[in-house]
N, C-alpha and C. Protein backbone atom coordinates (compact mmCIF):
# COMPACT_ATOMS: atom_id res chain seq x y z
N UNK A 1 18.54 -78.08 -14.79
CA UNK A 1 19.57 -78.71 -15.59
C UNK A 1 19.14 -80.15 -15.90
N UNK A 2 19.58 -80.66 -16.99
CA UNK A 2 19.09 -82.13 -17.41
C UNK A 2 20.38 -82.69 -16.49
N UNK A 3 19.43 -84.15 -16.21
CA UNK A 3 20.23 -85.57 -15.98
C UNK A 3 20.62 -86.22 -16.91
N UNK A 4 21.59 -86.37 -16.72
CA UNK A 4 22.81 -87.38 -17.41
C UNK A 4 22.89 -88.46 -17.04
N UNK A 5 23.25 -89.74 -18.03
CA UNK A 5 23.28 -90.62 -17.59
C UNK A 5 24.80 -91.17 -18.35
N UNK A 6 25.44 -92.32 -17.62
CA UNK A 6 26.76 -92.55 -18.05
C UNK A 6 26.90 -93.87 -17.52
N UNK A 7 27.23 -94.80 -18.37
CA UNK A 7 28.05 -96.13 -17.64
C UNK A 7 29.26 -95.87 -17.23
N UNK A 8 29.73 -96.17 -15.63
CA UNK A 8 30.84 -96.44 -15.03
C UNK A 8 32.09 -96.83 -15.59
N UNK A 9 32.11 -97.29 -16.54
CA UNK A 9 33.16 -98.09 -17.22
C UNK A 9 33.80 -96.54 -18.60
N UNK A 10 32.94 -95.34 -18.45
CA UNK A 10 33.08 -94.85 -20.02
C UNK A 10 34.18 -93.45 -19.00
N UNK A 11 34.96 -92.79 -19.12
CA UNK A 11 35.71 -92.03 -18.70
C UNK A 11 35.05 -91.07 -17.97
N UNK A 12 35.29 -90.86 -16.63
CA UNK A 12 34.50 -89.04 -16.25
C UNK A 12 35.14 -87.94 -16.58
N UNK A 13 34.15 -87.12 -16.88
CA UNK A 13 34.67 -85.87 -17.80
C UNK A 13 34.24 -84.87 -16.29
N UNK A 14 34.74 -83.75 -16.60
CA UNK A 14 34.34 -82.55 -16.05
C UNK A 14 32.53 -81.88 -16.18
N UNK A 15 32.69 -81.89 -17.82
CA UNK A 15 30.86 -81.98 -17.58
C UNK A 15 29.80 -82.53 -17.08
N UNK A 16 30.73 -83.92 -16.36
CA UNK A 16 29.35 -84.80 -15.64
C UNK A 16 29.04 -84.24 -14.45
N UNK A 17 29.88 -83.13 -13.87
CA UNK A 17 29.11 -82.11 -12.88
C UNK A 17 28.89 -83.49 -11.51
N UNK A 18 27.62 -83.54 -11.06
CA UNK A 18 27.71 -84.15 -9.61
C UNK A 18 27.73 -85.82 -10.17
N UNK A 19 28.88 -86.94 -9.98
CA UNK A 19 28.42 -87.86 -10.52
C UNK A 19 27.66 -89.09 -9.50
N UNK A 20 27.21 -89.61 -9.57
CA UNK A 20 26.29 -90.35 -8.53
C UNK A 20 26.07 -91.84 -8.85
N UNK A 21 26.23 -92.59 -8.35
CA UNK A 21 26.54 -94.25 -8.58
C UNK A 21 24.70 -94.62 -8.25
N UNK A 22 24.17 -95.05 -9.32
CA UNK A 22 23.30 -95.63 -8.49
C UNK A 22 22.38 -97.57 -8.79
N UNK A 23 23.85 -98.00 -8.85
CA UNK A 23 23.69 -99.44 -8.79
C UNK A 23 23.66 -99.94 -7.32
N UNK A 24 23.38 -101.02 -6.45
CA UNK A 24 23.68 -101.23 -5.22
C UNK A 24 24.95 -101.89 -5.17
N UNK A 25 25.26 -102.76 -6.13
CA UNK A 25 26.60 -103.34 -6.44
C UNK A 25 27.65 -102.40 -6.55
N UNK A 26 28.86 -102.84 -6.40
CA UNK A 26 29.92 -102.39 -7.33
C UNK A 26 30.51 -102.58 -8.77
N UNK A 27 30.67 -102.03 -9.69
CA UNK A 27 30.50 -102.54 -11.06
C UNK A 27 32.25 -103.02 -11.24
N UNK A 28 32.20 -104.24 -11.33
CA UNK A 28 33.60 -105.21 -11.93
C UNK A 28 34.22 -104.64 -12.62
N UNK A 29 35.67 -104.74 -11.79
CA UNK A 29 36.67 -104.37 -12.35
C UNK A 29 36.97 -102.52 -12.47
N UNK A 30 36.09 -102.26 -11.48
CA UNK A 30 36.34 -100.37 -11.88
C UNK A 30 36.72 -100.06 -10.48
N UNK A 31 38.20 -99.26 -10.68
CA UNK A 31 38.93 -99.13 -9.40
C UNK A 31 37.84 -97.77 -9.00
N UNK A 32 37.83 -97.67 -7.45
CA UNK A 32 37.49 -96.66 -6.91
C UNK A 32 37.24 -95.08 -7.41
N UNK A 33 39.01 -94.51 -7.20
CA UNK A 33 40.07 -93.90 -7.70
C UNK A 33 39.42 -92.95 -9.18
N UNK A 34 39.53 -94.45 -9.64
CA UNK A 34 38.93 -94.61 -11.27
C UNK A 34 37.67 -93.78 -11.40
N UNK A 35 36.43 -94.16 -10.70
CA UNK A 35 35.24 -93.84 -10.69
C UNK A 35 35.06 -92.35 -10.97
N UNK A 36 35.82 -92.00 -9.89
CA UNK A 36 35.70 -90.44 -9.38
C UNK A 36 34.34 -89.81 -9.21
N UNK A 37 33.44 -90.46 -8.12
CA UNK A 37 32.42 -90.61 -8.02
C UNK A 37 32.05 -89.70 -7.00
N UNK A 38 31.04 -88.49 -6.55
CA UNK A 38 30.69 -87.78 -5.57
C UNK A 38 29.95 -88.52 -4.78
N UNK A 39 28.89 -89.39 -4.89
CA UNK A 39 28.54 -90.34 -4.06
C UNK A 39 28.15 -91.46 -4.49
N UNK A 40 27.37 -92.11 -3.91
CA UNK A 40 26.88 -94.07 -4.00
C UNK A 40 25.78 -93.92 -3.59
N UNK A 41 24.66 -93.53 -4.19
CA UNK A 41 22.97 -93.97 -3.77
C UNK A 41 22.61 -95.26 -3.83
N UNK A 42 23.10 -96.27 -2.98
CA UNK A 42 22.30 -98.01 -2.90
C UNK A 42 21.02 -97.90 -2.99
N UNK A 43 20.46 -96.81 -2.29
CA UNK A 43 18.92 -96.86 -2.23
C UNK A 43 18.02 -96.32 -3.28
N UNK A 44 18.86 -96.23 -4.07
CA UNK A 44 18.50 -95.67 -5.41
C UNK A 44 18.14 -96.30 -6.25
N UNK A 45 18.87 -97.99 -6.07
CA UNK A 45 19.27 -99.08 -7.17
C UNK A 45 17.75 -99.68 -6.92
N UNK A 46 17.59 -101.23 -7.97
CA UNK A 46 16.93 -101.41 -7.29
C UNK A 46 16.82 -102.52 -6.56
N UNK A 47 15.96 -103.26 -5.50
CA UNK A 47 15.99 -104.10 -4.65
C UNK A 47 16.99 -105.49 -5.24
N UNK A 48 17.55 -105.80 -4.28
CA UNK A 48 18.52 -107.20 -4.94
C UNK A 48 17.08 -108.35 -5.90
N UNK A 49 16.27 -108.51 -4.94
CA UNK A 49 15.32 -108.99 -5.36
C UNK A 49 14.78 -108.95 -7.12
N UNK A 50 14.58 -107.64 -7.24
CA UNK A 50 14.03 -106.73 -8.55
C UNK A 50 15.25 -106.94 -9.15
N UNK A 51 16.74 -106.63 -8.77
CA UNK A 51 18.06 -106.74 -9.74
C UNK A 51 17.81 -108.01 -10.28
N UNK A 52 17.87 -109.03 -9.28
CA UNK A 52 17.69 -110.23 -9.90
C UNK A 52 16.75 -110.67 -10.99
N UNK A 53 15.68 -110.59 -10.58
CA UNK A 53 14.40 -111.13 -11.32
C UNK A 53 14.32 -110.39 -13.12
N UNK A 54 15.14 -108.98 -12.92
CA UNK A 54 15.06 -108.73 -14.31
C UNK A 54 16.48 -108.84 -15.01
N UNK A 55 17.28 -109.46 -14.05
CA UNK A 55 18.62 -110.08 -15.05
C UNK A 55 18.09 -111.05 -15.21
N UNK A 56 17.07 -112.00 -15.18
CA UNK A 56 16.10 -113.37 -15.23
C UNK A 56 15.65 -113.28 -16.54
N UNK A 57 14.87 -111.85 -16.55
CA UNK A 57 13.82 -111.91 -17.13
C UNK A 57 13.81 -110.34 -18.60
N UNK A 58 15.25 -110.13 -19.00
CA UNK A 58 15.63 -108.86 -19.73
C UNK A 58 14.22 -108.25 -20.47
N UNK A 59 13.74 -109.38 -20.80
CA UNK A 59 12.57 -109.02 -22.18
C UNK A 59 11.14 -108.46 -21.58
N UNK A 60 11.05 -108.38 -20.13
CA UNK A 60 9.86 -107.62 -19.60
C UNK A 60 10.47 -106.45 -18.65
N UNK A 61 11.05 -105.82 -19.57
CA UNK A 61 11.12 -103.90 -19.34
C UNK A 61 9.92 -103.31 -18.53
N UNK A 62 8.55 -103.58 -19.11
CA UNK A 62 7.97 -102.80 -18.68
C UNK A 62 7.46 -103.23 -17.42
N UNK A 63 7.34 -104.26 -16.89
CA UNK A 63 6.74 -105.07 -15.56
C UNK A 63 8.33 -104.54 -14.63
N UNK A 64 9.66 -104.68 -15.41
CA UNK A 64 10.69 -104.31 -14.51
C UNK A 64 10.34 -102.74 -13.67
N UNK A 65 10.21 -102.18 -15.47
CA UNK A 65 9.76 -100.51 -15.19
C UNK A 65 8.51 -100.06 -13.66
N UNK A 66 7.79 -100.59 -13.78
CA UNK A 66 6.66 -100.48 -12.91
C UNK A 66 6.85 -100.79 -11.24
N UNK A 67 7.83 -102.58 -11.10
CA UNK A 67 7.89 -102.77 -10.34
C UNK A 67 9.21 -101.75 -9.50
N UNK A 68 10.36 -100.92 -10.13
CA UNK A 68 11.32 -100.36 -10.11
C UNK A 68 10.49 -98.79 -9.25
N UNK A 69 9.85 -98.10 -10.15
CA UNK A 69 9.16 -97.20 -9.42
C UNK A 69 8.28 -97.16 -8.30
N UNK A 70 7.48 -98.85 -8.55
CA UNK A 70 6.88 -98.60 -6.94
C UNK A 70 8.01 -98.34 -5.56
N UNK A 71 9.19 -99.06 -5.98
CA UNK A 71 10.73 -99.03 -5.05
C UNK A 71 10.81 -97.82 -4.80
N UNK A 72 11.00 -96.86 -5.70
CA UNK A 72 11.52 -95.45 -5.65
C UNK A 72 10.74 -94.68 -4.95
N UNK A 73 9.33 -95.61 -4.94
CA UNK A 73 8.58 -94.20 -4.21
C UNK A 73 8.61 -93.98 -2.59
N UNK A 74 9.41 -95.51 -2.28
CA UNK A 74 9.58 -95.45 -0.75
C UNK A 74 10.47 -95.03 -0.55
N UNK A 75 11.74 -94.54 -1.33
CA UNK A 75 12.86 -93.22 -1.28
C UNK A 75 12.99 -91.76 -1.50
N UNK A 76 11.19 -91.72 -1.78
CA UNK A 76 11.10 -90.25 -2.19
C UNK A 76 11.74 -89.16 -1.81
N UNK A 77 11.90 -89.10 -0.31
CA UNK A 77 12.60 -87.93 0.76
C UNK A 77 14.36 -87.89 -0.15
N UNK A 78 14.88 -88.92 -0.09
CA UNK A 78 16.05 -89.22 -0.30
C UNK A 78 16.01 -88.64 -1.88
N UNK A 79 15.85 -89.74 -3.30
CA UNK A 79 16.03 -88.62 -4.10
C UNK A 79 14.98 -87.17 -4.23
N UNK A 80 14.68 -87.11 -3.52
CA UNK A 80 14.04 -85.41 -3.86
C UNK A 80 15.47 -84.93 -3.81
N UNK A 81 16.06 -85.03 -2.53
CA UNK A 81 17.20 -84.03 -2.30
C UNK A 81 18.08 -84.00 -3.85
N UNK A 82 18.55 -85.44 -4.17
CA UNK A 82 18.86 -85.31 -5.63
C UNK A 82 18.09 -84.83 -6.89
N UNK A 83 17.24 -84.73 -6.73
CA UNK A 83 16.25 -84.05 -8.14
C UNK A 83 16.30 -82.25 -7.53
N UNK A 84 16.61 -81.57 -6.40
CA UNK A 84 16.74 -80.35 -6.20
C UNK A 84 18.47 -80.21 -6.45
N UNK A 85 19.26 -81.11 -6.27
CA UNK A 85 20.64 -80.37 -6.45
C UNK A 85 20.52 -80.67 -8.33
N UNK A 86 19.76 -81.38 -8.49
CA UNK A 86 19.82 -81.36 -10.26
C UNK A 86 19.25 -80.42 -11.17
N UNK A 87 18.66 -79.65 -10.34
CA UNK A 87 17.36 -78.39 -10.51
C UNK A 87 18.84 -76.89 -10.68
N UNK A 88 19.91 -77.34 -9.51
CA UNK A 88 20.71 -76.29 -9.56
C UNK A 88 22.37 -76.48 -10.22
N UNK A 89 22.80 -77.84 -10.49
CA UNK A 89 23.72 -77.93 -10.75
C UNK A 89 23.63 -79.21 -11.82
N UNK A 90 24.58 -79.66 -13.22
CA UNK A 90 24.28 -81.20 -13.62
C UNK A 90 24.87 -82.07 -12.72
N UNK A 91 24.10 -83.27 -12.74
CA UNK A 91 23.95 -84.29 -12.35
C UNK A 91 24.31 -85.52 -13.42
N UNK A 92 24.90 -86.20 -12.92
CA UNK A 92 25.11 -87.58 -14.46
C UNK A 92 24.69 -89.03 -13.00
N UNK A 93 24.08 -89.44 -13.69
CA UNK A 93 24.05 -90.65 -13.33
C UNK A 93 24.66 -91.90 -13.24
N UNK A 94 25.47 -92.68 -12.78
CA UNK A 94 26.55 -93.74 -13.12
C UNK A 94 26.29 -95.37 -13.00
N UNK A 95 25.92 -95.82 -14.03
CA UNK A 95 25.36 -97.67 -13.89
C UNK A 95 26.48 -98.52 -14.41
N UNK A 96 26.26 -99.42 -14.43
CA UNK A 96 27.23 -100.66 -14.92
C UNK A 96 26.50 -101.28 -15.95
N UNK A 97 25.52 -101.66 -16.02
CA UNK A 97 25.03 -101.83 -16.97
C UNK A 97 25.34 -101.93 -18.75
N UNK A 98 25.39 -103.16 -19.29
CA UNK A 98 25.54 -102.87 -20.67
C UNK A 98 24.79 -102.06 -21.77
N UNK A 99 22.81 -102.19 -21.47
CA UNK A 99 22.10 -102.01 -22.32
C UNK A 99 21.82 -100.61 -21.96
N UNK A 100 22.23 -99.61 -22.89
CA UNK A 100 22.05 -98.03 -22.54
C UNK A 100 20.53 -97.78 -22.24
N UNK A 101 19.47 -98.53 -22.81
CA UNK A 101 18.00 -98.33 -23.02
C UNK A 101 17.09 -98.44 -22.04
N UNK A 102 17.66 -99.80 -21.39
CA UNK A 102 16.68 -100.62 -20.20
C UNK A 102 17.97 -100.76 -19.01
N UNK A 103 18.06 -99.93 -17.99
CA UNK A 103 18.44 -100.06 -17.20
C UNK A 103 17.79 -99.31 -15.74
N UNK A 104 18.53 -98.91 -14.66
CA UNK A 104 17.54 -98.84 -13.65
C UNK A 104 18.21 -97.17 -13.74
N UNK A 105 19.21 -96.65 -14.17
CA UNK A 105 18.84 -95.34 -14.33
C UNK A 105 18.41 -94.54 -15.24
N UNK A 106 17.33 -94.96 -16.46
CA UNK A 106 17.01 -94.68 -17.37
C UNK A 106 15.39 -93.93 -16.84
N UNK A 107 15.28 -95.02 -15.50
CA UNK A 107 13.75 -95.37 -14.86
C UNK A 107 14.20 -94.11 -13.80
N UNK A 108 15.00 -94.63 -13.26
CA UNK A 108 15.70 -93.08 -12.13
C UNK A 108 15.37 -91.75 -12.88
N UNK A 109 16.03 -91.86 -13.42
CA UNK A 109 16.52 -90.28 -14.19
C UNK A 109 14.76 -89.75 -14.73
N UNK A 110 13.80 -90.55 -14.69
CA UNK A 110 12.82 -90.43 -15.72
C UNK A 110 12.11 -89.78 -13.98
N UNK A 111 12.09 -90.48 -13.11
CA UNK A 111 11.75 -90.15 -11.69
C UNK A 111 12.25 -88.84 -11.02
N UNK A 112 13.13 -89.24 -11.57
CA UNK A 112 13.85 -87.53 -10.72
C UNK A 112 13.42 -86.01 -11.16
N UNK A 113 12.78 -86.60 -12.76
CA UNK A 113 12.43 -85.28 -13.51
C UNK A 113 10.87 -85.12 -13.15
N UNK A 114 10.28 -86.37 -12.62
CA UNK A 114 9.04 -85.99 -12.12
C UNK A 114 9.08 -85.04 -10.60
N UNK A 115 9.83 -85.07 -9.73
CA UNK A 115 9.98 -85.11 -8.53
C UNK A 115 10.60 -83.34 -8.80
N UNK A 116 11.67 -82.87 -9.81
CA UNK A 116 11.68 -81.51 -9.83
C UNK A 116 10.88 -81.26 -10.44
N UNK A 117 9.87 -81.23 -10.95
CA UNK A 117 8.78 -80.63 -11.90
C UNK A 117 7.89 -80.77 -10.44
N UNK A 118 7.78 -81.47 -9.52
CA UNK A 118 6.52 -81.00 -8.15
C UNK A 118 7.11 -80.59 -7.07
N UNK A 119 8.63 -80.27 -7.34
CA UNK A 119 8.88 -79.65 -6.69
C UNK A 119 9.15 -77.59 -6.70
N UNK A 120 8.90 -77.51 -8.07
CA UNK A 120 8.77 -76.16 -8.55
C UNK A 120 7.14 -75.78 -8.34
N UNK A 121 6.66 -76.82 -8.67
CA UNK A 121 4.79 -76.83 -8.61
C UNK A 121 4.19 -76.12 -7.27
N UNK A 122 5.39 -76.60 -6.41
CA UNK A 122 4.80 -76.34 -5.17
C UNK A 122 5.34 -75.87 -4.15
């Protein structure tokens, strides 16, 4: 099944199937309740460090991109389990984020599809 991706702020529907937070923050102003969120991957997001430096720095995507995945790869165990329940059920992804294009689950979601593709491989 494809990953979905959705800003926090846009209504959850029924089709977003498993929805999954994966900012480390909480996104302003969005009640709990509201969210209707199946879980909160912090370790998903990326490092406060990395959050920071590319709210610094918006216009180098791709140095964000690079430095974002070396992060992910020290969570591999963790989302695998999410790239196999996405293999069997949808998955939507949930950011705060304004820019639909360059955000950290654009880089996720792009990871997770590597991770079920070696996980069928093998």
């Amino acid at each position: 099944m494809p990953i979905a991706l959705k800003r926090a702020y846009e209504p959850p529907a029924a089709a977003d199937g498993y929805r999954v937070l994966v900012d480390r923050l909480w996104p302003r102003g969005l009640r709990r309740d509201a969210a209707q969120l199946d879980d909160w991957l912090k370790e998903a997001a990326p490092s406060e460090g990395l959050r920071r430096w590319f709210h610094a720095h918006p216009a180098q995507w791709g140095e964000f991109r690079r430095r974002y995945l070396t992060e992910l790869k020290s969570q591999r165990e963790a989302l695998r389990r999410l790239a196999r329940h996405a293999r069997r059920d949808r998955v939507t992804l949930v950011y705060a984020a304004s820019d639909r294009q360059h955000n950290n689950a654009v880089v996720l979601r792009q990871y997770l599809a590597l991770l079920k593709v070696e996980d069928t491989a093998g």
